[in-house]
N, C-alpha and C. Protein backbone atom coordinates (compact mmCIF):
# COMPACT_ATOMS: atom_id res chain seq x y z
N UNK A 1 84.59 115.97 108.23
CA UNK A 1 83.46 116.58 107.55
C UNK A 1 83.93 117.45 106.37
N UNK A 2 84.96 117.81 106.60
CA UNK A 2 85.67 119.24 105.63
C UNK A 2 86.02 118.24 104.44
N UNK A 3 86.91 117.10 104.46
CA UNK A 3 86.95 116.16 103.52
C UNK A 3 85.53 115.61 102.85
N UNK A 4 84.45 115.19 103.34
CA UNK A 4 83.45 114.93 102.52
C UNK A 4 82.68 115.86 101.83
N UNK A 5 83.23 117.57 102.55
CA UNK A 5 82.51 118.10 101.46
C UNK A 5 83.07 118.70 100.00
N UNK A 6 84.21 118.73 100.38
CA UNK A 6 85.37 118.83 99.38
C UNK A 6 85.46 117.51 98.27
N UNK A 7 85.22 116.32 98.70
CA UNK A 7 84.60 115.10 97.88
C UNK A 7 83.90 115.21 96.93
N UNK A 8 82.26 115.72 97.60
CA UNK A 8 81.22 115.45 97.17
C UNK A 8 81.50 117.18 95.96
N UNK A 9 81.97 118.22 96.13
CA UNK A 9 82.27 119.41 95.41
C UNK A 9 82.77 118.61 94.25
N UNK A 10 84.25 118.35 94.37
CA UNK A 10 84.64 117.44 92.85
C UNK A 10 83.57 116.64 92.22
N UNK A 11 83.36 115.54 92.71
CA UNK A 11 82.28 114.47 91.96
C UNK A 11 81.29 114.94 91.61
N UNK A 12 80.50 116.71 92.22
CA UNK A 12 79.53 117.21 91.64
C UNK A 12 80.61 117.82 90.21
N UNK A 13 81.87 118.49 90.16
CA UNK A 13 82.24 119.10 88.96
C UNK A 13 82.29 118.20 88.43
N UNK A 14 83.06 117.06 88.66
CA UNK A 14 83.08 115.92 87.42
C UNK A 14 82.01 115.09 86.48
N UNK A 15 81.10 114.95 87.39
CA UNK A 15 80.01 115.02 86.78
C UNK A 15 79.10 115.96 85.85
N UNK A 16 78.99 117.14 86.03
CA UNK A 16 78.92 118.54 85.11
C UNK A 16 79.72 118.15 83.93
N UNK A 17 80.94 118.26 84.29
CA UNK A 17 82.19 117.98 83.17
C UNK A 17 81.87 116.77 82.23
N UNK A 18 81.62 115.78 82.60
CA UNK A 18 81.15 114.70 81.96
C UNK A 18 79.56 114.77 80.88
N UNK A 19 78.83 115.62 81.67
CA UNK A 19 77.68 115.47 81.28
C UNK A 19 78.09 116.99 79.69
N UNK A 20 78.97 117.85 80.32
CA UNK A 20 78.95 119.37 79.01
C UNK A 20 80.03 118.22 77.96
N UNK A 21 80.57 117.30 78.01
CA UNK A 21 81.69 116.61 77.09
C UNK A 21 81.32 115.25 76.18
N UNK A 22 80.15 114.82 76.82
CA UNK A 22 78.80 114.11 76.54
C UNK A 22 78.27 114.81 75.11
N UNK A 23 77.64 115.73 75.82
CA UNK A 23 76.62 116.82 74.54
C UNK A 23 77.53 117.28 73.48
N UNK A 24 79.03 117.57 73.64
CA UNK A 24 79.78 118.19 72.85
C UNK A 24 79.99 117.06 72.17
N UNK A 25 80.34 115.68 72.23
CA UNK A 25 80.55 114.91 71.82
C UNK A 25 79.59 114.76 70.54
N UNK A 26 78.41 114.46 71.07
CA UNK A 26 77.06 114.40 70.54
C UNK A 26 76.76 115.24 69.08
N UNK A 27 76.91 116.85 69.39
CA UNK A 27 76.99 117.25 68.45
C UNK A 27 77.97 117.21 67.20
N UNK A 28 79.30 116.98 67.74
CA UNK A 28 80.58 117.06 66.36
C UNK A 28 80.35 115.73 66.16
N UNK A 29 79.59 115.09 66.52
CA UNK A 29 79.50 113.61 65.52
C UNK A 29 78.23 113.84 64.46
N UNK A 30 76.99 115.06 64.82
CA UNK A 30 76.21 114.82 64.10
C UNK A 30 76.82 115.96 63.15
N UNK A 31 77.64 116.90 63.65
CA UNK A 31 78.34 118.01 62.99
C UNK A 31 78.85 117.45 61.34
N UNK A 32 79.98 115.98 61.82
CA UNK A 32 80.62 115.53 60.84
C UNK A 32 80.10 114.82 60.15
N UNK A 33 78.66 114.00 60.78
CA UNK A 33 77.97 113.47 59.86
C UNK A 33 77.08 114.31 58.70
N UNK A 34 76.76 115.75 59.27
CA UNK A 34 76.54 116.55 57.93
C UNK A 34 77.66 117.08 56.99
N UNK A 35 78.68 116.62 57.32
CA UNK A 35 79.86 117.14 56.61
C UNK A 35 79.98 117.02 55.12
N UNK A 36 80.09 114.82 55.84
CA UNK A 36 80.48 114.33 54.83
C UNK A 36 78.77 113.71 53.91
N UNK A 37 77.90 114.47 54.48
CA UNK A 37 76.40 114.38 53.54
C UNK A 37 76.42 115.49 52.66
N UNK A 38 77.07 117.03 52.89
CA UNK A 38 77.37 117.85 52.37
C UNK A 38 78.37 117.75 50.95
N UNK A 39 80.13 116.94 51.43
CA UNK A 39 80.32 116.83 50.82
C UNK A 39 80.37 115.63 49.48
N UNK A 40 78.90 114.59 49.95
CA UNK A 40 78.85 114.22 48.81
C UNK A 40 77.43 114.51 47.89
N UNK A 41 76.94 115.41 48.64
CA UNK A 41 76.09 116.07 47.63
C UNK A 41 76.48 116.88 46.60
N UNK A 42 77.78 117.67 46.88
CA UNK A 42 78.01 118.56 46.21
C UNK A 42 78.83 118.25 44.67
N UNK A 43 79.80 116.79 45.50
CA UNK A 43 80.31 116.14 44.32
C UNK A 43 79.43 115.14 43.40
N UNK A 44 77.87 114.97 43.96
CA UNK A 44 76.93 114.66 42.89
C UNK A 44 76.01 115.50 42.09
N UNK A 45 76.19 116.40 42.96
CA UNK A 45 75.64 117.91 42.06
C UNK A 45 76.77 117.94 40.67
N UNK A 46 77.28 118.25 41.08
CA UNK A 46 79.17 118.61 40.11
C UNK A 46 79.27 117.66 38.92
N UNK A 47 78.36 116.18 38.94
CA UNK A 47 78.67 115.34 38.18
C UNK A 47 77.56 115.82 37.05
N UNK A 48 76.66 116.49 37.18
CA UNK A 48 75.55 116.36 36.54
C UNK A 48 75.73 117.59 35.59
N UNK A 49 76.25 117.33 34.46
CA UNK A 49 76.59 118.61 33.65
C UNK A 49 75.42 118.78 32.49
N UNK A 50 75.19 119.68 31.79
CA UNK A 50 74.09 120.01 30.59
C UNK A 50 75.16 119.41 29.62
N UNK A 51 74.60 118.48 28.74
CA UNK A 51 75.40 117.28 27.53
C UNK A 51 75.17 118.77 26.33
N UNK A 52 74.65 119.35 25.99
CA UNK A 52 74.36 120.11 24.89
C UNK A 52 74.78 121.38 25.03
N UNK A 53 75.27 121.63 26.09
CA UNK A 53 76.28 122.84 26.35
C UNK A 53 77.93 122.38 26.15
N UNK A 54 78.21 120.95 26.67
CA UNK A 54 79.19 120.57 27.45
C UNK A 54 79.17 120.10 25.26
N UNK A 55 78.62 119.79 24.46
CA UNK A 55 79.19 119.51 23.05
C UNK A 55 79.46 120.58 22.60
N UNK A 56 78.90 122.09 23.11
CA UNK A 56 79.49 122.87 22.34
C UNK A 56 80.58 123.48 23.02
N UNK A 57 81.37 122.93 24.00
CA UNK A 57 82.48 123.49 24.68
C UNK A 57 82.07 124.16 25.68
N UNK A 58 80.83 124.31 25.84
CA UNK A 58 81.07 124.82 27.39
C UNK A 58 80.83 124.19 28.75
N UNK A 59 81.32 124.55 29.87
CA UNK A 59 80.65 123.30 31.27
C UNK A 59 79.43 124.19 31.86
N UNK A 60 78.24 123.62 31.59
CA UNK A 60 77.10 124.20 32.61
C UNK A 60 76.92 122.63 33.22
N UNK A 61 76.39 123.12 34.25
CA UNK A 61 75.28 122.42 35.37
C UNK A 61 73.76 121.52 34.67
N UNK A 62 73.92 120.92 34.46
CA UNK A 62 72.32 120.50 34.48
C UNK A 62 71.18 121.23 36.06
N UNK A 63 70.75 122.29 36.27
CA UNK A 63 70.51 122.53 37.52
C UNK A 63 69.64 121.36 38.03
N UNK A 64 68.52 121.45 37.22
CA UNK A 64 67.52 120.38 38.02
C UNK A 64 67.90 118.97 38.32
N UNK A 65 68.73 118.43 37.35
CA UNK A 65 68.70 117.05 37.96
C UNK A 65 69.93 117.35 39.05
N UNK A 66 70.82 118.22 39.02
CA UNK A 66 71.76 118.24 39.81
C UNK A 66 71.31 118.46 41.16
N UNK A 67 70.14 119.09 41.11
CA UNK A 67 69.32 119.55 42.64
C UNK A 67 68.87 118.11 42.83
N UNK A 68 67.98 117.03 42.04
CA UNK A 68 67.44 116.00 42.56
C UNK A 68 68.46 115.03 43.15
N UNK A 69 69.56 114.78 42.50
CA UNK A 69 70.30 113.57 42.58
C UNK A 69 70.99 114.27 43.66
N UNK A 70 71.15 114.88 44.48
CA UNK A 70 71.88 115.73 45.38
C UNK A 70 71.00 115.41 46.61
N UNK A 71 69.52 115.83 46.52
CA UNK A 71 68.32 115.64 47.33
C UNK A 71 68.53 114.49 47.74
N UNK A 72 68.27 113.79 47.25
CA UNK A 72 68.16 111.97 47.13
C UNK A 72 69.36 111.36 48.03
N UNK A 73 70.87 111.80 47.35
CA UNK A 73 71.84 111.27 48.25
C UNK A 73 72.04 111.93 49.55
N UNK A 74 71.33 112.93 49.44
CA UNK A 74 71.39 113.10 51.15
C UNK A 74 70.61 112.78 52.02
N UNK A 75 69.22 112.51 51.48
CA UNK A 75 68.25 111.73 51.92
C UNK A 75 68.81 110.23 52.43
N UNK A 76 69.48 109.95 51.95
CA UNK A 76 70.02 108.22 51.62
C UNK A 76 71.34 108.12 53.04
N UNK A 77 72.08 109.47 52.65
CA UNK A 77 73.08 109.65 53.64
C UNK A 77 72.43 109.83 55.30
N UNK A 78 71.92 110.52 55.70
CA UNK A 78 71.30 111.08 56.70
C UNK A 78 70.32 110.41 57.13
N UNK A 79 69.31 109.49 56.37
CA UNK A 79 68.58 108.69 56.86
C UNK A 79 67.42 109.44 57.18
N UNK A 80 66.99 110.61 56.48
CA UNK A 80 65.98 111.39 57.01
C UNK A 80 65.68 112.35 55.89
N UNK A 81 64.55 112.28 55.76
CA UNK A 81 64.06 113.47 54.47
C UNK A 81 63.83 114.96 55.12
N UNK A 82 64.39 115.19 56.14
CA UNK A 82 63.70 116.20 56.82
C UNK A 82 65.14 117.00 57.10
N UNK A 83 65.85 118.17 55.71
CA UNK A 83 66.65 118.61 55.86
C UNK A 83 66.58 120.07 55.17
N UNK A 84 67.69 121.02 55.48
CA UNK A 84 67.21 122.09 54.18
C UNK A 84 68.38 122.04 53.34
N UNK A 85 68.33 122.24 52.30
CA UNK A 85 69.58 121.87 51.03
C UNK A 85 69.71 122.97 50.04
N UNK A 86 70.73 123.75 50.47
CA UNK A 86 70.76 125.28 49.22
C UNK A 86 71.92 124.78 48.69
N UNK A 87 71.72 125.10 47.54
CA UNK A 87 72.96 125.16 45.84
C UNK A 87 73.43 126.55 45.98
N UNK A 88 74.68 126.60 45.19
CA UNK A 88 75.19 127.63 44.58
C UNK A 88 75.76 127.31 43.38
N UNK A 89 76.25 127.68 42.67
CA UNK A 89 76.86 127.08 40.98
C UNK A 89 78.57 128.35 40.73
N UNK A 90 78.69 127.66 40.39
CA UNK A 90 80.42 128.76 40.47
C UNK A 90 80.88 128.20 39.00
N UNK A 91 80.78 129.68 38.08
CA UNK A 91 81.39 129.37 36.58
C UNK A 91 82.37 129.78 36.59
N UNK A 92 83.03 129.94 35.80
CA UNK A 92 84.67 130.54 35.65
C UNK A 92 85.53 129.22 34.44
N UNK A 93 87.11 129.97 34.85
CA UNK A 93 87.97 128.65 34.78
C UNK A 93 87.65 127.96 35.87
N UNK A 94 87.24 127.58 36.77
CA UNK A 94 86.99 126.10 37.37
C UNK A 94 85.36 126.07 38.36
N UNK A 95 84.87 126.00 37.26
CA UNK A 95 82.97 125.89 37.83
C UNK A 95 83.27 124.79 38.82
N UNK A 96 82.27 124.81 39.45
CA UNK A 96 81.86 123.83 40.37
C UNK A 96 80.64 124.20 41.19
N UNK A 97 80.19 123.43 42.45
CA UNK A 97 79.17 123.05 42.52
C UNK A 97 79.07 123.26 44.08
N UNK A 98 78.30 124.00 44.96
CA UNK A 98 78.29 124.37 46.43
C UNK A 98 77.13 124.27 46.78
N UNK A 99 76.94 123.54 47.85
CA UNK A 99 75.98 123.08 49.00
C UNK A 99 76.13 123.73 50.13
N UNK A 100 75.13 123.71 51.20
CA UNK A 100 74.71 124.91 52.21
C UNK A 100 73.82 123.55 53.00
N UNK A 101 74.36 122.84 53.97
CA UNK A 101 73.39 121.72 54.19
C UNK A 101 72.67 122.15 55.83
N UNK A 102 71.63 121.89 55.99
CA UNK A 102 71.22 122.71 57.65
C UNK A 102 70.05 121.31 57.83
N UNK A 103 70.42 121.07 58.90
CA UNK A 103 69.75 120.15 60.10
C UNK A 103 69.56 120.39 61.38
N UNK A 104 68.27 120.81 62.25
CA UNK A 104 68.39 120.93 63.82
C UNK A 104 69.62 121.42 63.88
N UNK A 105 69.19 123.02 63.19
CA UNK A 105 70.09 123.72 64.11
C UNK A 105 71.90 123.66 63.72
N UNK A 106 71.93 122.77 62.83
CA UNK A 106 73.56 122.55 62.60
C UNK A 106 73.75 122.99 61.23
N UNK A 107 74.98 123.15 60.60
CA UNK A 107 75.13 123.61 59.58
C UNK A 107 76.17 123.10 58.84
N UNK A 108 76.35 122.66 57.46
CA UNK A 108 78.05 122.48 57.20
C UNK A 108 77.82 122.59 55.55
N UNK A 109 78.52 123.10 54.95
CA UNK A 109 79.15 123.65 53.59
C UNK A 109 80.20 122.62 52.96
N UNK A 110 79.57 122.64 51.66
CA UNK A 110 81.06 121.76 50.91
C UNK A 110 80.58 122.25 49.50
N UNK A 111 82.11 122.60 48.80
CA UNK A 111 82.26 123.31 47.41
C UNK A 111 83.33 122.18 46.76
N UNK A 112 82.31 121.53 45.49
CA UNK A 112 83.43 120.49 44.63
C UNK A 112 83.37 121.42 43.32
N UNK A 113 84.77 121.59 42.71
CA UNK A 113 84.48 121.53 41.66
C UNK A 113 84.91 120.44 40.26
N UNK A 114 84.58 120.87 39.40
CA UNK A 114 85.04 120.17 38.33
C UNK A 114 86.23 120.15 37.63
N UNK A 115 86.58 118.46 37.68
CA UNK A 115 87.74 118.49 37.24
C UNK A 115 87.66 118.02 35.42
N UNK A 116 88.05 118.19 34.14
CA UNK A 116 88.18 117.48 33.34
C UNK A 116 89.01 116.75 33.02
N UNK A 117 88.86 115.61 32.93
CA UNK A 117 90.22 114.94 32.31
C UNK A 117 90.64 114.78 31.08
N UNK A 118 89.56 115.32 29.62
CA UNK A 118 89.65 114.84 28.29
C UNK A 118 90.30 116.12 27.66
């Protein structure tokens, strides 16, 4: 009797164990799937520069289309229009372009910036 209850004790932890490694699972897959929705929003934000700043030498942002075309590919990525999507803009020597991506509860960040090559 002492053996079956000592049995049935494990196969109840292992089961627990299985079921908390399950859910953990669950989440760092939807974790990484906002990752990499994050980081390609941010590097389509980043692409979208103002042409009439960028002739007179300087790098700005186009903001608005950089917010739409950002919207859109994460829409496209995620498979769901139902997300929240904050910008940030970073000037300097090396501007670039930061996302803040939040879904049920999850969260993940990605900062591209700009590289020139000309």
């Amino acid at each position: 009797m002492k053996n079956l209850i000592i049995t049935a004790g494990i196969v109840l932890y292992l089961v627990a164990a299985m079921g908390y490694q399950n859910r953990w699972n669950i989440t760092y897959h939807k974790v990484l799937e906002l990752k990499y929705a994050a980081d390609e929003a941010a590097a389509t934000a980043c692409l979208c520069l103002d042409l009439a700043a960028y002739g007179q030498g300087r790098i700005d942002f186009d903001r608005a289309e950089a917010e739409r075309k950002a919207r859109a590919i994460t829409a496209a990525n995620l498979k769901s229009p139902e997300f929240d999507l904050r910008f940030f803009y970073i000037y300097g020597s090396r501007p670039g372009v930061g996302v803040h991506l939040r879904k049920d509860g999850l969260g993940a960040r990605s900062v591209y910036e700009y590289v020139a090559f000309d």
